[in-house]
C-alpha atoms as a PDB file:
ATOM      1  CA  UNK A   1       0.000   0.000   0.000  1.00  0.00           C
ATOM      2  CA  UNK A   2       1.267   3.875  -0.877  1.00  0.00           C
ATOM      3  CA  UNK A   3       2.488   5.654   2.232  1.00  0.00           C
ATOM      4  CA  UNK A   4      -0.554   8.093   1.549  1.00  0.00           C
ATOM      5  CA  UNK A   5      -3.366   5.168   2.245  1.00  0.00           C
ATOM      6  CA  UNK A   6      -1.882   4.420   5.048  1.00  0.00           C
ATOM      7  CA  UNK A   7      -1.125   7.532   6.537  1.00  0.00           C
ATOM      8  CA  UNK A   8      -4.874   8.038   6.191  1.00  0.00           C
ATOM      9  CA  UNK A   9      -6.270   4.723   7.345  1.00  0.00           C
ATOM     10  CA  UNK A  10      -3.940   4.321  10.428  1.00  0.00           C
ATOM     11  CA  UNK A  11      -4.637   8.144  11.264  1.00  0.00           C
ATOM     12  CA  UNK A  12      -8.568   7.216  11.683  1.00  0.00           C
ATOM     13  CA  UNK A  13      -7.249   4.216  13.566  1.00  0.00           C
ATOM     14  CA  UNK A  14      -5.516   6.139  15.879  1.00  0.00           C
ATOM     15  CA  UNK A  15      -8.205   8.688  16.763  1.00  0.00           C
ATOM     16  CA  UNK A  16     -11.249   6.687  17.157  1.00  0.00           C
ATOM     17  CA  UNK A  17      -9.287   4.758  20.050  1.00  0.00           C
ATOM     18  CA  UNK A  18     -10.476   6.049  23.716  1.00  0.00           C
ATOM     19  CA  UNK A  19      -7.927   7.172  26.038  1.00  0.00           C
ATOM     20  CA  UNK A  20      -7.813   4.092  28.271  1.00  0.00           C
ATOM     21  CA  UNK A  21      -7.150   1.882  25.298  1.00  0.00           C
ATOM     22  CA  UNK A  22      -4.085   4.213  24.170  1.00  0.00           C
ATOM     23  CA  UNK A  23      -3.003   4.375  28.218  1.00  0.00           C
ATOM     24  CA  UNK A  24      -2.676   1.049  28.342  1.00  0.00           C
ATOM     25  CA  UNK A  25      -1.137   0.313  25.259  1.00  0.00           C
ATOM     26  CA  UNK A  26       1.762   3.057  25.881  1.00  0.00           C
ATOM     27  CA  UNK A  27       1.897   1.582  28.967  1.00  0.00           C
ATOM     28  CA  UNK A  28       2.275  -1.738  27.465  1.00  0.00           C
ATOM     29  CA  UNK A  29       4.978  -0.369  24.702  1.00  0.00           C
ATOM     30  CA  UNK A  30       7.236   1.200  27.098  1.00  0.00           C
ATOM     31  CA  UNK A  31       7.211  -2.986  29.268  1.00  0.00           C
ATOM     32  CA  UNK A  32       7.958  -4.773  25.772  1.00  0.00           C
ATOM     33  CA  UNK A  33      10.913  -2.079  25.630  1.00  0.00           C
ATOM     34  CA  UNK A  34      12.912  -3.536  28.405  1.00  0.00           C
ATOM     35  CA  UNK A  35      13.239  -7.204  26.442  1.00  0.00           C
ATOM     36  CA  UNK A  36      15.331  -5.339  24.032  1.00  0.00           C
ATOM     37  CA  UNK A  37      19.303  -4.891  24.709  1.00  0.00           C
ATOM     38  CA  UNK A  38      19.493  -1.274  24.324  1.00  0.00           C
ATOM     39  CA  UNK A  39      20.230  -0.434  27.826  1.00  0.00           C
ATOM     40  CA  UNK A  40      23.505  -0.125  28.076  1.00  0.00           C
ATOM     41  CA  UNK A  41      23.553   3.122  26.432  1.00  0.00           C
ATOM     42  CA  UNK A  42      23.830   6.970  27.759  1.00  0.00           C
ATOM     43  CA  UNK A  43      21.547   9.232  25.157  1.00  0.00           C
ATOM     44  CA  UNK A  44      18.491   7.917  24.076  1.00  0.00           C
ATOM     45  CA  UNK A  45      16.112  10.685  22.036  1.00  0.00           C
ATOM     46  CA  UNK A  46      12.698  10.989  22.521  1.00  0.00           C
ATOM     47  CA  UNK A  47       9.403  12.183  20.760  1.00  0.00           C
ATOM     48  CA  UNK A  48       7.099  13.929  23.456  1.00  0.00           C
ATOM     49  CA  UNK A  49       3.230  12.995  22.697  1.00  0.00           C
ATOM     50  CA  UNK A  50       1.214  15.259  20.338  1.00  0.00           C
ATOM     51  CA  UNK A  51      -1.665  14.859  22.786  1.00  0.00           C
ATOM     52  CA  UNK A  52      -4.318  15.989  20.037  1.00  0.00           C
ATOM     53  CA  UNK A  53      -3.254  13.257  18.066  1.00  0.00           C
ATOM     54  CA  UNK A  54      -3.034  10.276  20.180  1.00  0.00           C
ATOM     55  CA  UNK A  55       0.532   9.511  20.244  1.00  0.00           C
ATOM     56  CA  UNK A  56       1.733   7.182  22.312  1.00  0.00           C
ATOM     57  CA  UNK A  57       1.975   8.888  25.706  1.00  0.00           C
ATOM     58  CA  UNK A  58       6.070   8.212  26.249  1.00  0.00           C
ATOM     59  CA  UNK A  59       5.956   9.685  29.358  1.00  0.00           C
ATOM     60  CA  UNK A  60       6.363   5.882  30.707  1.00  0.00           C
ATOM     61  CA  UNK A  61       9.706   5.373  28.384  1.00  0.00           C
ATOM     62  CA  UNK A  62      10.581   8.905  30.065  1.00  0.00           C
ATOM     63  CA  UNK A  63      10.167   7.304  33.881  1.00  0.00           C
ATOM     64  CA  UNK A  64      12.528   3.919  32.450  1.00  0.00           C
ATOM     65  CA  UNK A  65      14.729   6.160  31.265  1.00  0.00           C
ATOM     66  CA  UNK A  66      15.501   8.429  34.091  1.00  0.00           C
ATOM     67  CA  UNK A  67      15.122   6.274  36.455  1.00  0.00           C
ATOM     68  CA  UNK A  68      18.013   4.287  34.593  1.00  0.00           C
ATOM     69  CA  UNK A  69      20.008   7.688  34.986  1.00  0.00           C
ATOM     70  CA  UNK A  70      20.350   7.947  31.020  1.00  0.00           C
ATOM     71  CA  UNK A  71      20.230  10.887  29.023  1.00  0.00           C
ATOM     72  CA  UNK A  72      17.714  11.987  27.398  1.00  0.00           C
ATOM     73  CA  UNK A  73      17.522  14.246  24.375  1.00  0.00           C
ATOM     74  CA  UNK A  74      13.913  15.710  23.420  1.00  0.00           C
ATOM     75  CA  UNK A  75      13.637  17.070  19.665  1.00  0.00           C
ATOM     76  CA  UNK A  76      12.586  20.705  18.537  1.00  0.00           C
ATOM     77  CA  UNK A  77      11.588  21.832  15.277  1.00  0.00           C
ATOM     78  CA  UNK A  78      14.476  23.530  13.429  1.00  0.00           C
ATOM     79  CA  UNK A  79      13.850  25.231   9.552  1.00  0.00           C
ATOM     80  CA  UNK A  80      14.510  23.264   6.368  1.00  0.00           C
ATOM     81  CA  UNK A  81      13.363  20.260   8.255  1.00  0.00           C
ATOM     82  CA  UNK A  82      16.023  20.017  10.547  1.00  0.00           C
ATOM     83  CA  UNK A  83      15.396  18.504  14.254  1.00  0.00           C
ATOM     84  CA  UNK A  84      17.655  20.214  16.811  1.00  0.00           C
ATOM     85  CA  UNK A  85      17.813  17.528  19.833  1.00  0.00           C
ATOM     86  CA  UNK A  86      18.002  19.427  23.353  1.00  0.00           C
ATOM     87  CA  UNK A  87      18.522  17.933  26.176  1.00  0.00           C
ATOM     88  CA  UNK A  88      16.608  17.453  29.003  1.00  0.00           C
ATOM     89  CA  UNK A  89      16.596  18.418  32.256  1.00  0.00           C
ATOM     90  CA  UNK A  90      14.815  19.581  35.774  1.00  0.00           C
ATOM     91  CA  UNK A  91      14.802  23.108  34.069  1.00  0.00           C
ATOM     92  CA  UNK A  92      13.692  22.705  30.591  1.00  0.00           C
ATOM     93  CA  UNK A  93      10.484  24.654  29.715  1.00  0.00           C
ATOM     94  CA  UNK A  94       8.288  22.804  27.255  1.00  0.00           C
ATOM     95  CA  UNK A  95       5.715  24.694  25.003  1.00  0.00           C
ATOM     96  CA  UNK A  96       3.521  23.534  21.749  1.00  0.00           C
ATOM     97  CA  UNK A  97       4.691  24.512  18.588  1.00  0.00           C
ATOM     98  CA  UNK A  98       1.942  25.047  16.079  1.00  0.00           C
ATOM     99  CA  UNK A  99       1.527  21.023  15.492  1.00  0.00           C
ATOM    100  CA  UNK A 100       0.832  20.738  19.200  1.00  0.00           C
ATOM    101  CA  UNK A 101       4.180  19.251  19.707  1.00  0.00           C
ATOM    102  CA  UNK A 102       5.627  19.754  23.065  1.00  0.00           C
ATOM    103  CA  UNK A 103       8.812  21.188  22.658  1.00  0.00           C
ATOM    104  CA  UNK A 104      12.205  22.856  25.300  1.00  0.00           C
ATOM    105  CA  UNK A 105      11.619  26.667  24.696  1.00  0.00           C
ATOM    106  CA  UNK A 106      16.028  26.370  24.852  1.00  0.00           C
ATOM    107  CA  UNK A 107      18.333  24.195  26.282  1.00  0.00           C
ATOM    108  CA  UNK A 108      22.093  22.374  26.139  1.00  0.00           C
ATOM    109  CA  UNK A 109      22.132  20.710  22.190  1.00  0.00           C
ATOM    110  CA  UNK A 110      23.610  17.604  21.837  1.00  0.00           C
ATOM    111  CA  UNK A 111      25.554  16.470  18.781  1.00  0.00           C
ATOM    112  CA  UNK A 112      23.727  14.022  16.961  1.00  0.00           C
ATOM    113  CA  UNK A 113      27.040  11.513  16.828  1.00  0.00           C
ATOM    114  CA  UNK A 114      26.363  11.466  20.595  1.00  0.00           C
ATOM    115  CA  UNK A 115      23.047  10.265  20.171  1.00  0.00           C
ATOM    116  CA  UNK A 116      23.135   5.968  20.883  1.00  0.00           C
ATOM    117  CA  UNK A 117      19.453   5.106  20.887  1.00  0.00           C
ATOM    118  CA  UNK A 118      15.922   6.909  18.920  1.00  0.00           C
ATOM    119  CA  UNK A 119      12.462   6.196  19.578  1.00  0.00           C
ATOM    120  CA  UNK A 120      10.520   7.527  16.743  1.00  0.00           C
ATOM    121  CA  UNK A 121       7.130   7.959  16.376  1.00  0.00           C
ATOM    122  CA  UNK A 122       5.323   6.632  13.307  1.00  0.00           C
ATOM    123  CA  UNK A 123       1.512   5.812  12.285  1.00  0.00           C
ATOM    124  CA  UNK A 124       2.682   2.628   9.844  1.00  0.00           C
ATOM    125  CA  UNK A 125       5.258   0.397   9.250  1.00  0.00           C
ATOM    126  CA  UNK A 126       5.882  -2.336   6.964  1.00  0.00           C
ATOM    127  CA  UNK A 127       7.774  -6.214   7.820  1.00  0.00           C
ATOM    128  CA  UNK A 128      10.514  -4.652   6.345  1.00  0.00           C
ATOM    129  CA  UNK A 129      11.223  -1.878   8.586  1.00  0.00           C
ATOM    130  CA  UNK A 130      10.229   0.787   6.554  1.00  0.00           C
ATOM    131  CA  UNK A 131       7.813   3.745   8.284  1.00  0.00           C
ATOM    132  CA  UNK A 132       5.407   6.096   8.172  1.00  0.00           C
ATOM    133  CA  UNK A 133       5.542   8.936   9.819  1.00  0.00           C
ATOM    134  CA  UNK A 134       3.559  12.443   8.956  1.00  0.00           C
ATOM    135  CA  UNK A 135       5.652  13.151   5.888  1.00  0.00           C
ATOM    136  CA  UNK A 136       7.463  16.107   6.846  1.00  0.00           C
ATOM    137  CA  UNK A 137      11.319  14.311   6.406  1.00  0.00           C
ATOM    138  CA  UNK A 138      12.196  15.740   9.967  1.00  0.00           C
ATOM    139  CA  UNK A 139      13.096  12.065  10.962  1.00  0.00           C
ATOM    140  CA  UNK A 140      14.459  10.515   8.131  1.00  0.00           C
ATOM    141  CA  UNK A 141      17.036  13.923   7.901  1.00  0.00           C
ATOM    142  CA  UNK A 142      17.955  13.063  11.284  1.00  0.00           C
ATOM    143  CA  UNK A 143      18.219   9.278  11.121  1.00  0.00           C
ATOM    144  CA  UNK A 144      20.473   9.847   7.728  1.00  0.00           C
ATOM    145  CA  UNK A 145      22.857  11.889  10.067  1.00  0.00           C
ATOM    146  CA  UNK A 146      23.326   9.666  12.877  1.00  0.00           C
ATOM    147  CA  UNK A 147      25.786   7.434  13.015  1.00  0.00           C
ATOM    148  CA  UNK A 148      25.135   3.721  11.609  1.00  0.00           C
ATOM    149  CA  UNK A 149      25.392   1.874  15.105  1.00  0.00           C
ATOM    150  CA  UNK A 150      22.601   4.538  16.655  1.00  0.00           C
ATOM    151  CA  UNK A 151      19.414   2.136  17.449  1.00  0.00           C
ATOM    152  CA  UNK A 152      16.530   2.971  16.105  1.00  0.00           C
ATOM    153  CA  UNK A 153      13.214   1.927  17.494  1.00  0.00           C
ATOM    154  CA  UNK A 154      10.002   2.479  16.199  1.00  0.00           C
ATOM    155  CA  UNK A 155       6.847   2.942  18.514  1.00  0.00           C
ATOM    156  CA  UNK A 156       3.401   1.781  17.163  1.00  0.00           C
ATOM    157  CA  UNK A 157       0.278   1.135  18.358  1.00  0.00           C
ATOM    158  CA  UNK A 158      -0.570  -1.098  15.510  1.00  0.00           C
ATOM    159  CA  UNK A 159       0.923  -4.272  13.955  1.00  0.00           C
ATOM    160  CA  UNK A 160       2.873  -4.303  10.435  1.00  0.00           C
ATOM    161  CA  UNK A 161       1.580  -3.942   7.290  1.00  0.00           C
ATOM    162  CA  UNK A 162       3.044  -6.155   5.081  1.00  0.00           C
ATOM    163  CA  UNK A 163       4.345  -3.968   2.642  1.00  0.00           C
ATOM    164  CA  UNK A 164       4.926   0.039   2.243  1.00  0.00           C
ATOM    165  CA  UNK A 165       4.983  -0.143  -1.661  1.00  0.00           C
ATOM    166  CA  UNK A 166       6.695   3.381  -2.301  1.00  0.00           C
ATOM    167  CA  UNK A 167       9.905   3.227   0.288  1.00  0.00           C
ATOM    168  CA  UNK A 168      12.394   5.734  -1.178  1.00  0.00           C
ATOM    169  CA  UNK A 169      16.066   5.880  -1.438  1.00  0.00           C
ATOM    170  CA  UNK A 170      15.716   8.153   1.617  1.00  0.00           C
ATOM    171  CA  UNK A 171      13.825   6.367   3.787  1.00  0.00           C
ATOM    172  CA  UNK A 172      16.253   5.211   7.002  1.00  0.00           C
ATOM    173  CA  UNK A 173      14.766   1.282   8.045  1.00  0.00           C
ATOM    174  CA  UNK A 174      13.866   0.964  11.754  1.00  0.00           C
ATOM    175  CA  UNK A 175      16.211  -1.948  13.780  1.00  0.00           C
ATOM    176  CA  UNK A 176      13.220  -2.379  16.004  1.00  0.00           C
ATOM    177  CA  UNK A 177       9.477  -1.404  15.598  1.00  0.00           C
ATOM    178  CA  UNK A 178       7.687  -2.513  19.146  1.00  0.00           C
ATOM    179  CA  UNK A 179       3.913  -2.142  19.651  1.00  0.00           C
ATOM    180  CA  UNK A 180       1.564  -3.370  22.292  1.00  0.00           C
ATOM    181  CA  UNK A 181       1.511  -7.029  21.861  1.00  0.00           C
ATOM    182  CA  UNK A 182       4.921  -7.915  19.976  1.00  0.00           C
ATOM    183  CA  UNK A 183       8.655  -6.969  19.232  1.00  0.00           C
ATOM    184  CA  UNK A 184       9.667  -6.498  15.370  1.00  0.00           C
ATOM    185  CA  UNK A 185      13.552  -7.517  15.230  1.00  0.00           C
ATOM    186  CA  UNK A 186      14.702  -6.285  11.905  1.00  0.00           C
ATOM    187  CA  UNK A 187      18.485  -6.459  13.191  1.00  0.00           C
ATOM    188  CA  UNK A 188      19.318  -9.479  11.062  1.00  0.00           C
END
């Protein structure tokens, strides 16, 4: 299926669920993250929830993480598509940008090279690894810059589609993609 069907059908998806459903499947998503070996690692980068648009709340990756001591690196919309990846801490003031994306108003950037492990949101993804997302690039311009060992891990609330029939050149495959009921190892 074209990225454009199913960034329309898994949109509907997404916003007929009911809060408790998408509570406990974020909650669930954020318990299937500790089977994978990714913990070993100091900056992991995170997507805050668009509230508005039922993301995955990853405010319980947020409570793993820090209560692992890790670093973690929120994203903020930069021009030309660019992510600038803050880090965050006790002091950093959020706000919504204009797609209700919580964002730091400022804060300590880190290098993407530093960067060891991404969650990244999505609304599809394919038994391939290939994604989804809301077809701005933001992601894929970031995932082509980071180095090849950084881990990326994509967070759904839905299983895979079997095929995403117009992946580009561009398009950086997911290692993992980990939803409510299962793990998607695309590592080997």
């Amino acid at each position: 299926m074209l990225k454009k069907g199913l960034r329309n059908q898994y949109t509907k998806l997404r916003l007929s669920m009911d809060p408790e459903t998408l509570d406990k499947a974020s909650l669930s998503i954020a318990n299937q993250l500790l089977k994978i070996p990714v913990w070993d690692h100091q900056y992991y980068h995170l997507f805050l929830q668009i509230a508005e648009k039922k993301e995955i709340d990853t405010s319980y990756i947020l409570t793993l993480l820090q209560g692992r001591d890790k670093d973690v690196v929120i994203p903020r919309m930069g021009d030309q598509n660019q992510l600038q990846h803050i880090l965050l801490t006790d002091s950093t003031k959020l706000v919504k940008n204009k797609w209700n994306i919580p964002e730091p108003v400022k804060g300590l950037q880190v290098p993407v090279e530093d960067i060891d492990v991404v969650f990244i949101p999505l609304l599809a993804f394919d038994t391939r690894g290939h994604r989804v997302g809301y077809g701005k690039g933001f992601y894929d311009i970031f995932l082509a810059a980071c180095r090849p060992e950084t881990v990326k891990i994509g967070l759904s609330l839905f299983e895979a589609t079997p095929l995403i029939s117009d992946v580009q050149k561009t398009d950086i495959p997911l290692d993992y993609c980990v939803t409510p009921e299962k793990i998607y190892d695309f590592t080997s």
